[in-house]
C-alpha atoms as a PDB file:
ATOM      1  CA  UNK A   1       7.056  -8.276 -55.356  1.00  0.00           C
ATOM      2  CA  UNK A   2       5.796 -11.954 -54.338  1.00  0.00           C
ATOM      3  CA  UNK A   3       6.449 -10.595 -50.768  1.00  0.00           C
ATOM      4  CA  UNK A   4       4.699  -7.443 -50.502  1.00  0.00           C
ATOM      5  CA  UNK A   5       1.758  -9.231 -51.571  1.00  0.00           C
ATOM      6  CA  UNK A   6       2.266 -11.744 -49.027  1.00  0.00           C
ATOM      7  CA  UNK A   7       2.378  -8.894 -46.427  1.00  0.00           C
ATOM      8  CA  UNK A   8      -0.685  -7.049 -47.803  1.00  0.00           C
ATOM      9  CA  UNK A   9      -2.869 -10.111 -47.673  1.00  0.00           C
ATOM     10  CA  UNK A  10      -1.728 -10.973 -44.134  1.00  0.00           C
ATOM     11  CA  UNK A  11      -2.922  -7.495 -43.001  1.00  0.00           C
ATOM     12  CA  UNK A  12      -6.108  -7.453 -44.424  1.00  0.00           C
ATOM     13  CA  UNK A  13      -6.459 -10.973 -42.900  1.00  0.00           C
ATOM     14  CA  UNK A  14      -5.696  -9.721 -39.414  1.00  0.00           C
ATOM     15  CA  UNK A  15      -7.535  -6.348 -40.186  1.00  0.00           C
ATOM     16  CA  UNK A  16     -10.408  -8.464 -40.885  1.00  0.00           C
ATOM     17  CA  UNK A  17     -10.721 -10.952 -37.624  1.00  0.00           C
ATOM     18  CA  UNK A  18     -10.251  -8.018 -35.173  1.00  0.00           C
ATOM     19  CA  UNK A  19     -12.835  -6.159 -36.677  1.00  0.00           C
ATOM     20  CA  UNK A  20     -14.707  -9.020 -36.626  1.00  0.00           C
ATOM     21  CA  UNK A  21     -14.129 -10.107 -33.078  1.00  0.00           C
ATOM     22  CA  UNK A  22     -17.018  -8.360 -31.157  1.00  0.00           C
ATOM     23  CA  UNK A  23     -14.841  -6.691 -28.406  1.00  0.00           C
ATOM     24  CA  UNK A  24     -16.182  -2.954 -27.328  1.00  0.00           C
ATOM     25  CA  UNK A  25     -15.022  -1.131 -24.733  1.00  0.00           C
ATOM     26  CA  UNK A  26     -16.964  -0.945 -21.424  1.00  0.00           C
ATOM     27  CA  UNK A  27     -19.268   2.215 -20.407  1.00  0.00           C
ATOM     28  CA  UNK A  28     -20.088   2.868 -24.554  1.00  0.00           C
ATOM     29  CA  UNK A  29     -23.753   2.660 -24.302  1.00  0.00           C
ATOM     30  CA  UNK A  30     -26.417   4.610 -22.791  1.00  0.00           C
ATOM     31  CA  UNK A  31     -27.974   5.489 -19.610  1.00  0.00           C
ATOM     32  CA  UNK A  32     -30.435   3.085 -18.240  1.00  0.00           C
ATOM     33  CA  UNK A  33     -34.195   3.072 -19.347  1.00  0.00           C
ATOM     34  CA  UNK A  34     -34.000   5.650 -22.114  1.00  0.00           C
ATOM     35  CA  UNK A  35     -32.334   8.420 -19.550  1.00  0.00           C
ATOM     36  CA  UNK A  36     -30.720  11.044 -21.245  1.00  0.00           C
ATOM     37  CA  UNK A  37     -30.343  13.592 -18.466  1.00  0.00           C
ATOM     38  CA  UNK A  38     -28.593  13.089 -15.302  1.00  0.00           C
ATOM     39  CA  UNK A  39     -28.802  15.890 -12.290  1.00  0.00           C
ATOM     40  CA  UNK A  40     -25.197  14.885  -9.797  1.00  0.00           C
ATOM     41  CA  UNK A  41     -26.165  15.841  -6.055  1.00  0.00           C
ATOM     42  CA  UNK A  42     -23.390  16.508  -3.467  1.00  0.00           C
ATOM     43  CA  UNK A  43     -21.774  13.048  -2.073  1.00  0.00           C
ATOM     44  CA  UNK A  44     -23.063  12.733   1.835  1.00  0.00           C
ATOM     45  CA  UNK A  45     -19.565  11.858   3.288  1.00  0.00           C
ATOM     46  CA  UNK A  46     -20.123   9.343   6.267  1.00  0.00           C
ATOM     47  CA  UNK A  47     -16.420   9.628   6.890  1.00  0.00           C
ATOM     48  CA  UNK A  48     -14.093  11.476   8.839  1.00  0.00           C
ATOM     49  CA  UNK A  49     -12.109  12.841   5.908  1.00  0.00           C
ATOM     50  CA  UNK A  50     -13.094  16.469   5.822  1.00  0.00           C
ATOM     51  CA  UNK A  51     -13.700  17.356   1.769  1.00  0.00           C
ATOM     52  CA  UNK A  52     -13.419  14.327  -0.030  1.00  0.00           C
ATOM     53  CA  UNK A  53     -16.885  14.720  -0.654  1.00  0.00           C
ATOM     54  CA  UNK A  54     -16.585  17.588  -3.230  1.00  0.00           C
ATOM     55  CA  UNK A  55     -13.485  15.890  -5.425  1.00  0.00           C
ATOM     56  CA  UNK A  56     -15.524  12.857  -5.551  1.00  0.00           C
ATOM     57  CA  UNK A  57     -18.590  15.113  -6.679  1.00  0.00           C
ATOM     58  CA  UNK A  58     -16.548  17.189  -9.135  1.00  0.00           C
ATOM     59  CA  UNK A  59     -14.738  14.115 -10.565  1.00  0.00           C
ATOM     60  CA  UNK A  60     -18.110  12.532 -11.204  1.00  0.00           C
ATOM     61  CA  UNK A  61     -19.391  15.194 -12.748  1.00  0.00           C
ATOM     62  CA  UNK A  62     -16.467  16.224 -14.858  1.00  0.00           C
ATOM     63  CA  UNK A  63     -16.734  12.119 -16.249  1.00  0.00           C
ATOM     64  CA  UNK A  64     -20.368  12.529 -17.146  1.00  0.00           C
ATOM     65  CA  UNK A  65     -19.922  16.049 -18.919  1.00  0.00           C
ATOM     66  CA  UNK A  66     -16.766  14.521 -21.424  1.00  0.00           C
ATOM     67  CA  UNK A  67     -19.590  11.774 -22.814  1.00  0.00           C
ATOM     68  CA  UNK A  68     -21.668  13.460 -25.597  1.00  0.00           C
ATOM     69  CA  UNK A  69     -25.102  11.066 -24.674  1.00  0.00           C
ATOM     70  CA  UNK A  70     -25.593  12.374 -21.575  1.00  0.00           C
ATOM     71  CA  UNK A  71     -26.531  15.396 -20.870  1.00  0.00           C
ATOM     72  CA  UNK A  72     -25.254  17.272 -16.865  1.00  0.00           C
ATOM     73  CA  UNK A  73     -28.605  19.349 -15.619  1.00  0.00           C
ATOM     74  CA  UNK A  74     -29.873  20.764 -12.360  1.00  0.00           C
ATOM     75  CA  UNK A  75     -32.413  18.859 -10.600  1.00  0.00           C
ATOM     76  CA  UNK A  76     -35.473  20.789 -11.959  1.00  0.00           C
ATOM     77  CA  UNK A  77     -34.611  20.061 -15.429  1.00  0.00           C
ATOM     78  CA  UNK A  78     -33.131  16.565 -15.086  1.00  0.00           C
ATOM     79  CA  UNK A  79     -34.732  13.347 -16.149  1.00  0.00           C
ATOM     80  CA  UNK A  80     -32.931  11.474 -12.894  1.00  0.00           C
ATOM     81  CA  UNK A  81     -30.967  12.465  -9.925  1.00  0.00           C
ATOM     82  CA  UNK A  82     -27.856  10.463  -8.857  1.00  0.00           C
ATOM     83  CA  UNK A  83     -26.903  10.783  -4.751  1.00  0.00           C
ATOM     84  CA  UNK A  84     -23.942   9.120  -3.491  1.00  0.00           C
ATOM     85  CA  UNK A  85     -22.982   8.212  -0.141  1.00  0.00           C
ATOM     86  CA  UNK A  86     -18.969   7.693   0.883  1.00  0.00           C
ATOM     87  CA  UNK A  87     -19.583   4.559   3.047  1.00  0.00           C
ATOM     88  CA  UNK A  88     -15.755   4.649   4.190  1.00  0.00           C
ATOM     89  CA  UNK A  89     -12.105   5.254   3.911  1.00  0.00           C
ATOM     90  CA  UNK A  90      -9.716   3.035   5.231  1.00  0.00           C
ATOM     91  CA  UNK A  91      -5.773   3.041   5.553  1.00  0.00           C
ATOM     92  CA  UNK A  92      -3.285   0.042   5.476  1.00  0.00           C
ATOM     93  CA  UNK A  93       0.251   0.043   5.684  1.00  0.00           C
ATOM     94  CA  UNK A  94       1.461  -2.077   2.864  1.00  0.00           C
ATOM     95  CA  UNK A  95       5.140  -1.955   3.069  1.00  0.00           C
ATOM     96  CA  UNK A  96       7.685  -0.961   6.139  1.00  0.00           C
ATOM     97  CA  UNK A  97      11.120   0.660   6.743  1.00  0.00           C
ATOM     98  CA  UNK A  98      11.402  -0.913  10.413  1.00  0.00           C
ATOM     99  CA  UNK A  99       8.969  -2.817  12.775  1.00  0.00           C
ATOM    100  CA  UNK A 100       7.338  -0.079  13.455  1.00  0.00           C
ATOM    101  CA  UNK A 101       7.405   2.257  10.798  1.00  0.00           C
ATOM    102  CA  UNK A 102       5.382   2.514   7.370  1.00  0.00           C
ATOM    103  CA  UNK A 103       6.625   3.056   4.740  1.00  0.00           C
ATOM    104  CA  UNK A 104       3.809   2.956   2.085  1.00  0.00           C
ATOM    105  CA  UNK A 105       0.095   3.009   2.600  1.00  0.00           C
ATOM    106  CA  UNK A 106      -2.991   2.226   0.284  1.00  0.00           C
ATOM    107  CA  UNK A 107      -6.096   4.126   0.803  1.00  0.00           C
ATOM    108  CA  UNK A 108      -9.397   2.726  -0.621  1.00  0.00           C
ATOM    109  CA  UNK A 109     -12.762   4.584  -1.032  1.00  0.00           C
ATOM    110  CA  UNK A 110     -16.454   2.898  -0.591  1.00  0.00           C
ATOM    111  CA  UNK A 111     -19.784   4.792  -2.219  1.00  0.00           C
ATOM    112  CA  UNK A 112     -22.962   3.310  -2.727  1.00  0.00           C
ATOM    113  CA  UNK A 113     -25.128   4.790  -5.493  1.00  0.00           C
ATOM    114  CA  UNK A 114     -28.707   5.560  -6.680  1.00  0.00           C
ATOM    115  CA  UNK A 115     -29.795   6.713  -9.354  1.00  0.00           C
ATOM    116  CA  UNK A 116     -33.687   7.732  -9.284  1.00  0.00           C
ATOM    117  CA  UNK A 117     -36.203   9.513 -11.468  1.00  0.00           C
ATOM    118  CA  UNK A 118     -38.176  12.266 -10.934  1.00  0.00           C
ATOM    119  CA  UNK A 119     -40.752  10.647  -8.860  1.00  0.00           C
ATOM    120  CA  UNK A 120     -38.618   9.294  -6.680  1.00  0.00           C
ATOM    121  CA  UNK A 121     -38.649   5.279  -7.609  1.00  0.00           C
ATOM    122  CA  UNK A 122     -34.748   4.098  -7.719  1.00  0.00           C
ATOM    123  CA  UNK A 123     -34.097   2.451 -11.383  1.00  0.00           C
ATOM    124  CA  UNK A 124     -30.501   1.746 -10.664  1.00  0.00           C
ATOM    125  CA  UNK A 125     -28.521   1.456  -7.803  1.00  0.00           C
ATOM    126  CA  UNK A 126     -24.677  -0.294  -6.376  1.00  0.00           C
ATOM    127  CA  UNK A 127     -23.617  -0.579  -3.614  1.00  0.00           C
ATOM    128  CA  UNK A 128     -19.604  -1.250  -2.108  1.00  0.00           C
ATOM    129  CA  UNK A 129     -18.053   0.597  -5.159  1.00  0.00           C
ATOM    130  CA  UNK A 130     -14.619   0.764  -4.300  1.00  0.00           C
ATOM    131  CA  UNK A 131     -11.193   2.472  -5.497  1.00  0.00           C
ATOM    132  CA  UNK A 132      -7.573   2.074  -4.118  1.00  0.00           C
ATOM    133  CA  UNK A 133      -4.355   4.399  -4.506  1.00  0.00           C
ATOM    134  CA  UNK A 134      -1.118   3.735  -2.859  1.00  0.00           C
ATOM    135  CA  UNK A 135       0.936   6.244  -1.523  1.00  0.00           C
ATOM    136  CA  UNK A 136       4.231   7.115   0.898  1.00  0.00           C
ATOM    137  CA  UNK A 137       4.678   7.992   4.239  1.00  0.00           C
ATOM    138  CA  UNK A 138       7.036  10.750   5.137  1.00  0.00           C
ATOM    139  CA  UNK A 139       8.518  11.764   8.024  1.00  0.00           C
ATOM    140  CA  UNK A 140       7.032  14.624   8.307  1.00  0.00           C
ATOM    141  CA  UNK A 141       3.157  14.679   8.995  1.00  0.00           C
ATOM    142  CA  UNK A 142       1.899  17.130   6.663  1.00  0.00           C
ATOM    143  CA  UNK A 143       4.046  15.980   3.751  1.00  0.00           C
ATOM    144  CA  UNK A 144       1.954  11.983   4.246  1.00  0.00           C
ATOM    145  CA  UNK A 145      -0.913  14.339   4.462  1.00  0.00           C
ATOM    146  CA  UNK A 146      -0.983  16.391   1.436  1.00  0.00           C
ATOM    147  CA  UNK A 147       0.393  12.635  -0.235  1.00  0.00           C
ATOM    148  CA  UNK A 148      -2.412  10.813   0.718  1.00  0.00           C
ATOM    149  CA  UNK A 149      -4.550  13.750  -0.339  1.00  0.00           C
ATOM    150  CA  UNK A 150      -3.202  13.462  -3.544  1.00  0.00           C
ATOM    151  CA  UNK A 151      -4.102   9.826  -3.801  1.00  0.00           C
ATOM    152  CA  UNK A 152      -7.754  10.268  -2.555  1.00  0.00           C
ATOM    153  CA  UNK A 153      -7.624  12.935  -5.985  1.00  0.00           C
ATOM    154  CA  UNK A 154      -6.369   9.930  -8.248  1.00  0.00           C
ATOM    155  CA  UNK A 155      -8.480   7.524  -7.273  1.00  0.00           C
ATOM    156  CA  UNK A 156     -11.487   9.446  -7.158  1.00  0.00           C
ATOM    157  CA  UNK A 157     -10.785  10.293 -11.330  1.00  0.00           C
ATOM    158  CA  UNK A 158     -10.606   6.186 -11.194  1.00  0.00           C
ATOM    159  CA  UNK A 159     -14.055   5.886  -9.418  1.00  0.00           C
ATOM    160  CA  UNK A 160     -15.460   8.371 -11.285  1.00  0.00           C
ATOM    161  CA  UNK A 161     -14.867   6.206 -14.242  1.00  0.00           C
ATOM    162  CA  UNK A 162     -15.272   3.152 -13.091  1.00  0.00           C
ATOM    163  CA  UNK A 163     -19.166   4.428 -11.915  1.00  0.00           C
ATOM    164  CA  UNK A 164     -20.069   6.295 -15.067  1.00  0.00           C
ATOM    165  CA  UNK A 165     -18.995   2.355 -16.689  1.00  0.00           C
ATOM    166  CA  UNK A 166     -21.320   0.832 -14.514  1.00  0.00           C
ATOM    167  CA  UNK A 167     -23.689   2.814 -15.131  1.00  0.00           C
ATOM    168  CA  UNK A 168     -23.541   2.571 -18.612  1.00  0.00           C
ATOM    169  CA  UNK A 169     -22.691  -0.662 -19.488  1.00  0.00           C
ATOM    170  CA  UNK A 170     -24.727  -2.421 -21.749  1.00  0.00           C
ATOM    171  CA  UNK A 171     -24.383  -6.251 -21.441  1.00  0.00           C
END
């Protein structure tokens, strides 16, 4: 008996000092200066990968839509418009089989961001946002391709999250 009230006392204890603590997650407040609708445009893509601008796009739209205080409109109705621009994506080989062939590579995507209101003034802006995936090299050409595709799709959910954080952060 003596020790189940030991035990219950211990977890209220505990129960108590993490609620207590102060720790939120990241990204759980609101849009900058009162904004309550957001209007995504297409990513410009500066880069040579052909498409990446649309997953990025969808992904970043598909983030904003899942959070009930903002609302997704076009740009007529919305109270700012966010534009993107991929700066870059770069390759590295991060492991080998031989000297001279790869045998994993990380690729990592750069955006810059601005968000503006309807007259045009920017209220928020980053620049150099960056994600990274890693991902295999085959032998075979289009099998790395459709790989590395696949990690430009995973880290683009990741940067999609990481910016709608940002964006919302309230520190």
């Amino acid at each position: 008996m003596f020790v189940k009230k030991k035990y219950a006392w211990v977890s209220i204890l505990l129960g108590w000092l993490f609620s207590a603590c102060g720790y939120q997650f990241s990204g759980g407040g609101s849009l900058p200066f009162g904004v309550t609708s957001v209007s995504i445009e297409m990513f410009q893509n500066r880069t040579a990968e052909t498409g990446v601008e649309m997953i990025i796009t969808n992904d970043l739209i598909y983030e904003f839509s899942r959070h009930e205080q903002v609302v997704i409109a076009g740009s007529d109705e919305a109270d700012t418009i966010l534009t993107g621009v991929i700066r870059s994506i770069s390759e590295r080989t991060i492991s080998h089989k031989g000297e001279y062939t790869s045998n994993e590579r990380r690729v990592k995507v750069n955006v810059d961001l601005e968000l503006t209101n309807r007259s045009g003034e920017v209220i928020w802006s980053r620049k150099s946002i960056s994600e990274d995936e890693v991902y295999k090299v085959s032998s075979q050409k289009q099998s790395t391709e459709r790989r590395k595709r696949e990690a430009i799709k995973t880290l683009s959910k990741r940067l999609a999250e990481t910016i709608f954080n940002e964006l919302t952060a309230n520190f």
